[in-house]
Every structure is written in structure tokens, then in C-alpha cells.
Protein backbone atom coordinates (compact mmCIF):
# COMPACT_ATOMS: atom_id res chain seq x y z
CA UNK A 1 47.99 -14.60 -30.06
CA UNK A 2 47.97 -18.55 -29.99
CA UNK A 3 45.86 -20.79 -31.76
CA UNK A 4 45.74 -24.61 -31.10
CA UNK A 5 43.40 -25.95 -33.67
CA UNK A 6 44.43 -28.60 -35.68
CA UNK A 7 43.95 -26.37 -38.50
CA UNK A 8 45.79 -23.59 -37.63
CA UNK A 9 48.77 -26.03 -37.18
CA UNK A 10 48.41 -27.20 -40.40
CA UNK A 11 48.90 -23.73 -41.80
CA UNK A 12 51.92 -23.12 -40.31
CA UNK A 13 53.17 -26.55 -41.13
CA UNK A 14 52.98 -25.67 -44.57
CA UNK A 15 54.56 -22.28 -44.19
CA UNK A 16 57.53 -23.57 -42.35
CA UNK A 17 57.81 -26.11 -45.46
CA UNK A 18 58.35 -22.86 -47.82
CA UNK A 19 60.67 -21.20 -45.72
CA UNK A 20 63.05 -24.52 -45.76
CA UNK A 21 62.41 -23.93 -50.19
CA UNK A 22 63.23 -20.16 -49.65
CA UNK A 23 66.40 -20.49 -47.24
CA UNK A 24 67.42 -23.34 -49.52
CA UNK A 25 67.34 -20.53 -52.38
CA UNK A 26 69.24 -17.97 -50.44
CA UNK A 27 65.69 -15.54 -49.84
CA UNK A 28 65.38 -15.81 -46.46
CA UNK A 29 65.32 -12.28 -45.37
CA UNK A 30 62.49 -11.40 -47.45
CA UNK A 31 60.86 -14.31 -46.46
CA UNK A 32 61.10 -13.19 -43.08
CA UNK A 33 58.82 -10.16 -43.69
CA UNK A 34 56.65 -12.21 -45.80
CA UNK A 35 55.91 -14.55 -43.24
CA UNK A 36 55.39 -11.59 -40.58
CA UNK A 37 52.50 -9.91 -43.24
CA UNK A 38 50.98 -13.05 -43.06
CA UNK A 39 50.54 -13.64 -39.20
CA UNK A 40 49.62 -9.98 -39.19
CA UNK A 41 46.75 -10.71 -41.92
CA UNK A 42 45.87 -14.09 -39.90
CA UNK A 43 45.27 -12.20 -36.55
CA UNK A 44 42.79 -9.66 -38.16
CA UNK A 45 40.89 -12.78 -40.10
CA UNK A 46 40.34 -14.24 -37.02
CA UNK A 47 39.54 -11.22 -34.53
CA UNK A 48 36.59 -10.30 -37.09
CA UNK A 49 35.63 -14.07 -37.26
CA UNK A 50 35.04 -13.83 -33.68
CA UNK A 51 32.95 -10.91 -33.35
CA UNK A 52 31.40 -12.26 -36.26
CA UNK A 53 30.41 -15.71 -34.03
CA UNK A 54 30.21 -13.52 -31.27
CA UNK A 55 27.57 -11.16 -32.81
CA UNK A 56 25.31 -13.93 -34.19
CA UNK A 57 25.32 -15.91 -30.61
CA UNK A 58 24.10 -12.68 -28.89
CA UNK A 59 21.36 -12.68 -31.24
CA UNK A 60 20.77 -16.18 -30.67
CA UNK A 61 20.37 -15.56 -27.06
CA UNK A 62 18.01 -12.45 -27.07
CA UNK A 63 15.35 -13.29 -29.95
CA UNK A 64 15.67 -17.39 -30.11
CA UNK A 65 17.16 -19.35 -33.39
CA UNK A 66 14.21 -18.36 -35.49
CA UNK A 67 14.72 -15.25 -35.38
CA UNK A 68 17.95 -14.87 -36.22
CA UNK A 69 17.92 -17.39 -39.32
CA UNK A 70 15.13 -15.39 -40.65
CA UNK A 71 12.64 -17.42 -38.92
CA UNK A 72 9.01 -15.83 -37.57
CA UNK A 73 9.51 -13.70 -34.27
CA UNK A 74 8.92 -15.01 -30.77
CA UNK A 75 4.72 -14.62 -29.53
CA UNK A 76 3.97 -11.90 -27.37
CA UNK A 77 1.58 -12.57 -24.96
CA UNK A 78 -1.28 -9.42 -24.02
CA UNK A 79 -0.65 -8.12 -20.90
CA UNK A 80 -3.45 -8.79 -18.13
CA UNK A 81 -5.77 -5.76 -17.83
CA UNK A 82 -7.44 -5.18 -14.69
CA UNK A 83 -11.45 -4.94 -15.11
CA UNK A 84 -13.21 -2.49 -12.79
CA UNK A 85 -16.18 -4.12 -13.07
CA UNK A 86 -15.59 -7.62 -12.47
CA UNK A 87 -18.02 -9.40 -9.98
CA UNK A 88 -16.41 -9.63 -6.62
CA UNK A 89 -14.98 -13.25 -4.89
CA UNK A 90 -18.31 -14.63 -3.01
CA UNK A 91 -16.46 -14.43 0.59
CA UNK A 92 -15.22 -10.59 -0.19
CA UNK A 93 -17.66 -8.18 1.77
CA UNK A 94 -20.00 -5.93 -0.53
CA UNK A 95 -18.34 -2.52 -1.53
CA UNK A 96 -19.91 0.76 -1.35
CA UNK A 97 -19.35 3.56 -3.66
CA UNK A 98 -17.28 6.20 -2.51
CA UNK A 99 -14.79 4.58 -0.40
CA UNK A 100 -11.79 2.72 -0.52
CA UNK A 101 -11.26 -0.59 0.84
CA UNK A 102 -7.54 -1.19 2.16
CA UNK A 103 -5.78 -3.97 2.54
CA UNK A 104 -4.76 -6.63 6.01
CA UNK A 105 -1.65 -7.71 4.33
CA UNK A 106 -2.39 -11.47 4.09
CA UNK A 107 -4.57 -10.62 0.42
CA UNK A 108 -8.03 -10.73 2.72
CA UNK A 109 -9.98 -7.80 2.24
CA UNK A 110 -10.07 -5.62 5.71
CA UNK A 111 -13.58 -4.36 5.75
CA UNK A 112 -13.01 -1.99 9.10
CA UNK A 113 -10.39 -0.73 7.11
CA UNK A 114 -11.67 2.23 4.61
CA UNK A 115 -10.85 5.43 3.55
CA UNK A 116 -14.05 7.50 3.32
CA UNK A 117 -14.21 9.95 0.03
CA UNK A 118 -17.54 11.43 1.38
CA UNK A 119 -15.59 13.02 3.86
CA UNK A 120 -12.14 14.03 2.42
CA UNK A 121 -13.46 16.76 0.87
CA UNK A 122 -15.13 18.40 3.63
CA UNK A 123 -13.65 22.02 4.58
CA UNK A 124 -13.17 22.46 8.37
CA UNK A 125 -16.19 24.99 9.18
CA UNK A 126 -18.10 21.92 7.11
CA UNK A 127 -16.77 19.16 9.68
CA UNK A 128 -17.46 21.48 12.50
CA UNK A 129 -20.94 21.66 11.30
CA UNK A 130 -22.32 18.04 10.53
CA UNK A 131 -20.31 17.82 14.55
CA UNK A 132 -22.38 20.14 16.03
CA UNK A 133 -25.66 19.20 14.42
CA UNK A 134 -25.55 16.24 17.14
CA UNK A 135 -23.86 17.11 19.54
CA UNK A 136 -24.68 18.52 23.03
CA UNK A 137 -23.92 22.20 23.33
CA UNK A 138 -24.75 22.75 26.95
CA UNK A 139 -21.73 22.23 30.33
CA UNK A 140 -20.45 19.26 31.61
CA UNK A 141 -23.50 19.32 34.32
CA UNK A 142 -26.16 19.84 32.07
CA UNK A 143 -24.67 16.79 30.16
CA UNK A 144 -24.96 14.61 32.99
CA UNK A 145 -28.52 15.87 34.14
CA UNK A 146 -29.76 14.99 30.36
CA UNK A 147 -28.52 11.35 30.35
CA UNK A 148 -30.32 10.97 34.28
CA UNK A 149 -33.54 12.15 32.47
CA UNK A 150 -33.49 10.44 29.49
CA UNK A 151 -32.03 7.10 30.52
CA UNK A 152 -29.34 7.47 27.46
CA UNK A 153 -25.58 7.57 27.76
CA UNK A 154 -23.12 9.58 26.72
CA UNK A 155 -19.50 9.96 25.31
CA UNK A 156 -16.84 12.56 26.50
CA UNK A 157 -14.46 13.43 23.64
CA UNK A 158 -11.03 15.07 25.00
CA UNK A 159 -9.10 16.56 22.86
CA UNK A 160 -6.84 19.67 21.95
CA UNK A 161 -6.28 22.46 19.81
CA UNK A 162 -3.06 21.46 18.29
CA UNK A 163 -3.82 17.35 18.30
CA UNK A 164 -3.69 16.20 14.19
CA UNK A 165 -5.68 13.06 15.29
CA UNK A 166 -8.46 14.67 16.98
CA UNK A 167 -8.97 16.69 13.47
CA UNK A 168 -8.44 13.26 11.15
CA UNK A 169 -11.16 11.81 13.64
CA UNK A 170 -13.62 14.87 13.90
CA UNK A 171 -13.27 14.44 9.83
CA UNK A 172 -13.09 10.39 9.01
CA UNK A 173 -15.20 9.36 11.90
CA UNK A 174 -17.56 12.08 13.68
CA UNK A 175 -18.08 13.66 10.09
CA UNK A 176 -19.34 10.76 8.35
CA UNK A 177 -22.95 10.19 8.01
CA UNK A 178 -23.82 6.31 9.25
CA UNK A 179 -21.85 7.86 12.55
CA UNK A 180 -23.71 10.79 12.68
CA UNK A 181 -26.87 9.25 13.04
CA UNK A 182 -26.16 5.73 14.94
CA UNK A 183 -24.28 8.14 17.77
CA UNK A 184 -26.88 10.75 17.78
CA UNK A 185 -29.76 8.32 18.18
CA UNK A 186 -28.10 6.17 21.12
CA UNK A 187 -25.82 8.48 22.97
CA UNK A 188 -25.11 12.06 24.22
CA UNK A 189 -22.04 12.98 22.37
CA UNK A 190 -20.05 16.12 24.48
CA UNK A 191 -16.22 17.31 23.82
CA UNK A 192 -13.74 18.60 26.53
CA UNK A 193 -10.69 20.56 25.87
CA UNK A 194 -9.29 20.39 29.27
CA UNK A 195 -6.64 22.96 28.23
CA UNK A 196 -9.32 25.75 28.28
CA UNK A 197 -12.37 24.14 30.11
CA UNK A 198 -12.76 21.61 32.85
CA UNK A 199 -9.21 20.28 33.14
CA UNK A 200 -10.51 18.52 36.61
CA UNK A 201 -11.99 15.95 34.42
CA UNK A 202 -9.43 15.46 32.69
CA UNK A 203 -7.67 14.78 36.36
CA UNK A 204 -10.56 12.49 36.88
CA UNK A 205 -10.76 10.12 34.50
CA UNK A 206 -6.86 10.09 34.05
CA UNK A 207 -6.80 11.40 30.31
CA UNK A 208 -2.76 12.00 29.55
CA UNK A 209 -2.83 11.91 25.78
CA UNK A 210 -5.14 12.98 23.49
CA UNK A 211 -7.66 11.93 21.79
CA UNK A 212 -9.11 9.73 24.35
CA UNK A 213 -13.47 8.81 24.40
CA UNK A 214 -14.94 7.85 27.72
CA UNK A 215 -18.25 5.95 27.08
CA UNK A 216 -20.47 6.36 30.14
CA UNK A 217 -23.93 4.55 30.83
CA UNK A 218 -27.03 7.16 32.07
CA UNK A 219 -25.56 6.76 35.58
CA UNK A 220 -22.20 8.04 34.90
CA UNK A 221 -20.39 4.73 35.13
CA UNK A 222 -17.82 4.76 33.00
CA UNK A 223 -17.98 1.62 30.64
CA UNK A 224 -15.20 1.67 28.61
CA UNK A 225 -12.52 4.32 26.60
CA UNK A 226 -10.43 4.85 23.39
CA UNK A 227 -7.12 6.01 23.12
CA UNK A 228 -5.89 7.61 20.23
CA UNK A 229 -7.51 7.66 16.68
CA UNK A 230 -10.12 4.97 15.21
CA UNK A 231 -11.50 4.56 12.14
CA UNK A 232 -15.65 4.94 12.07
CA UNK A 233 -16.11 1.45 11.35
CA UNK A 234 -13.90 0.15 14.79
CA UNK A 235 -15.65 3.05 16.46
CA UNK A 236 -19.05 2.37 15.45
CA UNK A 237 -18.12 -1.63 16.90
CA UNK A 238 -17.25 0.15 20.29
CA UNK A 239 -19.90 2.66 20.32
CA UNK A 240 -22.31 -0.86 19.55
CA UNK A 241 -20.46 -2.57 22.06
CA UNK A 242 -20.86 -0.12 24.99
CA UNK A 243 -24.86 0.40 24.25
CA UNK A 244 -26.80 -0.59 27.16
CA UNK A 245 -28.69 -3.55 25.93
CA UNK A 246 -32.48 -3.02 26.60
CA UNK A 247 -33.98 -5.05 29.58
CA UNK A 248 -36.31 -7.92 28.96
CA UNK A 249 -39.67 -7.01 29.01
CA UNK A 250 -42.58 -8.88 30.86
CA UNK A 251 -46.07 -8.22 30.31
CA UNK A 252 -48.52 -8.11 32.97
CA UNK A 253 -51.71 -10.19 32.59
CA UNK A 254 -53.43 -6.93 31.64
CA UNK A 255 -52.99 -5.75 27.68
């Protein structure tokens, strides 16, 4: 092990100053082991000096000078608890209870974009149900007959048996109440499984996935579709969007 301070050197300056005494006096073999106990001594002075040092500056580093010279410990700051009752941001859309608002991405709330708790817990007999409670339960003719006489239009829902989004959208959309009753005031609502009934209209109107909803005025014109699953906030825009718009109305000279 070398050491090149200047007072190391010193130290060995004066040691080689008593050998020249001792060799002078004929001792130089003990001297020999003397001086050999000593560097052996030096080396294990200095390797706990440094892990002395080397012990304090770690200290240094990890709780500040202060601290390690007996000084008061480093402030903690409280961490930032989240209050679920804070008033929202003025441009954030009003919340209602019982759903959950996701997220666009950007940090903007997505308002079409919502989980809806009423419905999670619904059991499947329970979906079919609130589904059936509006929608029509006669044929395919008897469908289109109904929208002739009552000037109202009508959806057709394909779907399947074994389709997983047909049942997350009979659930989260045609489940949930403000669907419920905007579709059964406005529109016939009928669902095809082409696998077991009517598979010409599936032919038709060129349905090759599933689940796919054909919006059709009281003519049977179709006016628009969607393909695949939708949230009942996007599908309630659609279902808006595809509404016949009533006709002005002019008033005759007689009231």
C-alpha cells in the first residue's frame, strides 16, 4: 500500500534516520522486524481511518450535514391527499353518481366515455328483461307493418349466440335506463340472430360480423349502421342523429 502525503513521507524519513543509529550500533536485524511491525500497524491505522471518513461522508450524503453533526433532521413534507369531494374544474362536465368517468389520454375528461355501475351488477335473465320490456316481440314483417302505421322507425340488432360484444352491449347500453326509454319512445327496437332466424337479411343488408345496428326510417330506408360495440352515450348520439326530424308545421287560417 502507498501513501504520498507529505506526512506520511515524513514518517518514514524519520524511521530511515533510526535505522542509520541502529545499523551504526550493529542491531540491524532486529530492526528489520521492528520496522516491518510498524508498517503492519500503519496499514491497519489507516484502513480504519478510511472507513472511518468513509462512514461519516455516507451519512453526509443521505441525511444532510445537520444531521450528522447532531444537528435537527431534514423537514418532511405531508404527502398530497386526494379529496373526494372537491368541487370540480368549471370546464369538466357534471358527474353523476354511479358511474365512472374514464379518461381521453390528453388529461380532458371524456364524457362519452363511462363505465355504468347501474348496470354491472345486473344478472343475465335481469338484462334480458329491462331488453324485452321495449322491445318488439312480433316477426320481421310485423316489424315493418308497425313502423308503416305508426310513422316511427326502427333498429335491427344482429347478433349471435356466442358474440361477447353483443352481451357487453345488451348489458352497458340496451340495459341502461336513459337508453331504455329515449329508444323505446322514438324507435322500434327488433333483434335478428340470422344463425337461427332470417339469415336472408342478414344477406340483405350485408351484415358479416357481429354486432352490427341498422337504423331504418318508417319506410324501410336504411339510414345509417354500427359495427361492433358502442358505449350508450355514442349510441344514444347515433340513435339522436338518425331520428327523423319532425316536419315544419303550417297552420291554416282556421284555429
Amino acid at each position: 500500500m502507498m501513501y504520498n502525503s507529505k506526512h506520511t513521507k515524513c514518517c518514514y524519513g524519520k524511521v530511515y534516520d533510526l535505522y542509520l543509529m541502529v545499523a551504526s550500533l550493529g542491531l540491524t536485524n532486529n530492526f528489520y522486524l521492528i520496522l516491518s511491525n510498524m508498517k503492519t500497524l500503519f496499514s491497519i491505522v489507516s484502513i480504519v481511518v478510511i472507513c472511518i471518513l468513509s462512514s461519516s461522508l455516507q451519512g453526509l450524503a443521505q441525511n444532510g450535514i445537520g444531521r450528522t453533526f447532531g444537528g435537527p433532521p431534514p423537514k418532511k413534507t405531508a404527502p398530497v391527499q386526494f379529496d373526494p369531494n372537491a368541487v370540480p374544474k368549471a370546464d369538466e362536465p357534471p358527474k353523476k353518481d354511479g358511474y365512472i368517468y374514464l379518461d381521453k389520454g390528453d388529461g380532458e375528461p371524456a364524457e362519452e366515455q363511462t363505465i355504468d355501475l347501474t348496470t354491472a351488477s345486473l344478472t343475465k335473465k335481469q338484462v334480458e328483461k329491462r331488453m324485452k320490456s321495449y322491445f318488439y316481440k312480433g316477426n320481421y314483417n310485423g316489424l315493418t307493418a308497425a313502423a308503416k302505421d305508426n310513422n316511427k322507425p326502427y333498429v335491427l340488432v344482429f347478433y349471435t349466440d356466442w358474440c361477447r360484444v353483443c352481451k357487453q352491449v345488451d348489458r352497458e347500453t340496451f340495459a341502461n335506463q336513459e337508453v331504455m326509454d329515449y329508444l323505446g319512445e322514438n324507435y322500434f327496437m327488433h333483434r335478428i340472430n340470422p344463425e337461427k332466424t332470417n339469415p336472408e337479411l342478414a344477406t340483405k343488408y350485408k351484415v358479416e360480423s357481429f354486432p352490427v345496428y341498422l337504423f331504418f326510417n318508417a319506410r324501410g330506408q336504411e339510414m345509417g349502421r354500427i359495427t361492433g360495440y358502442m358505449e350508450k352515450n355514442t349510441f344514444l348520439k347515433m340513435a339522436k342523429k338518425y331520428k327523423p326530424k319532425v316536419p315544419n308545421t303550417t297552420f291554416s287560417r282556421f284555429r
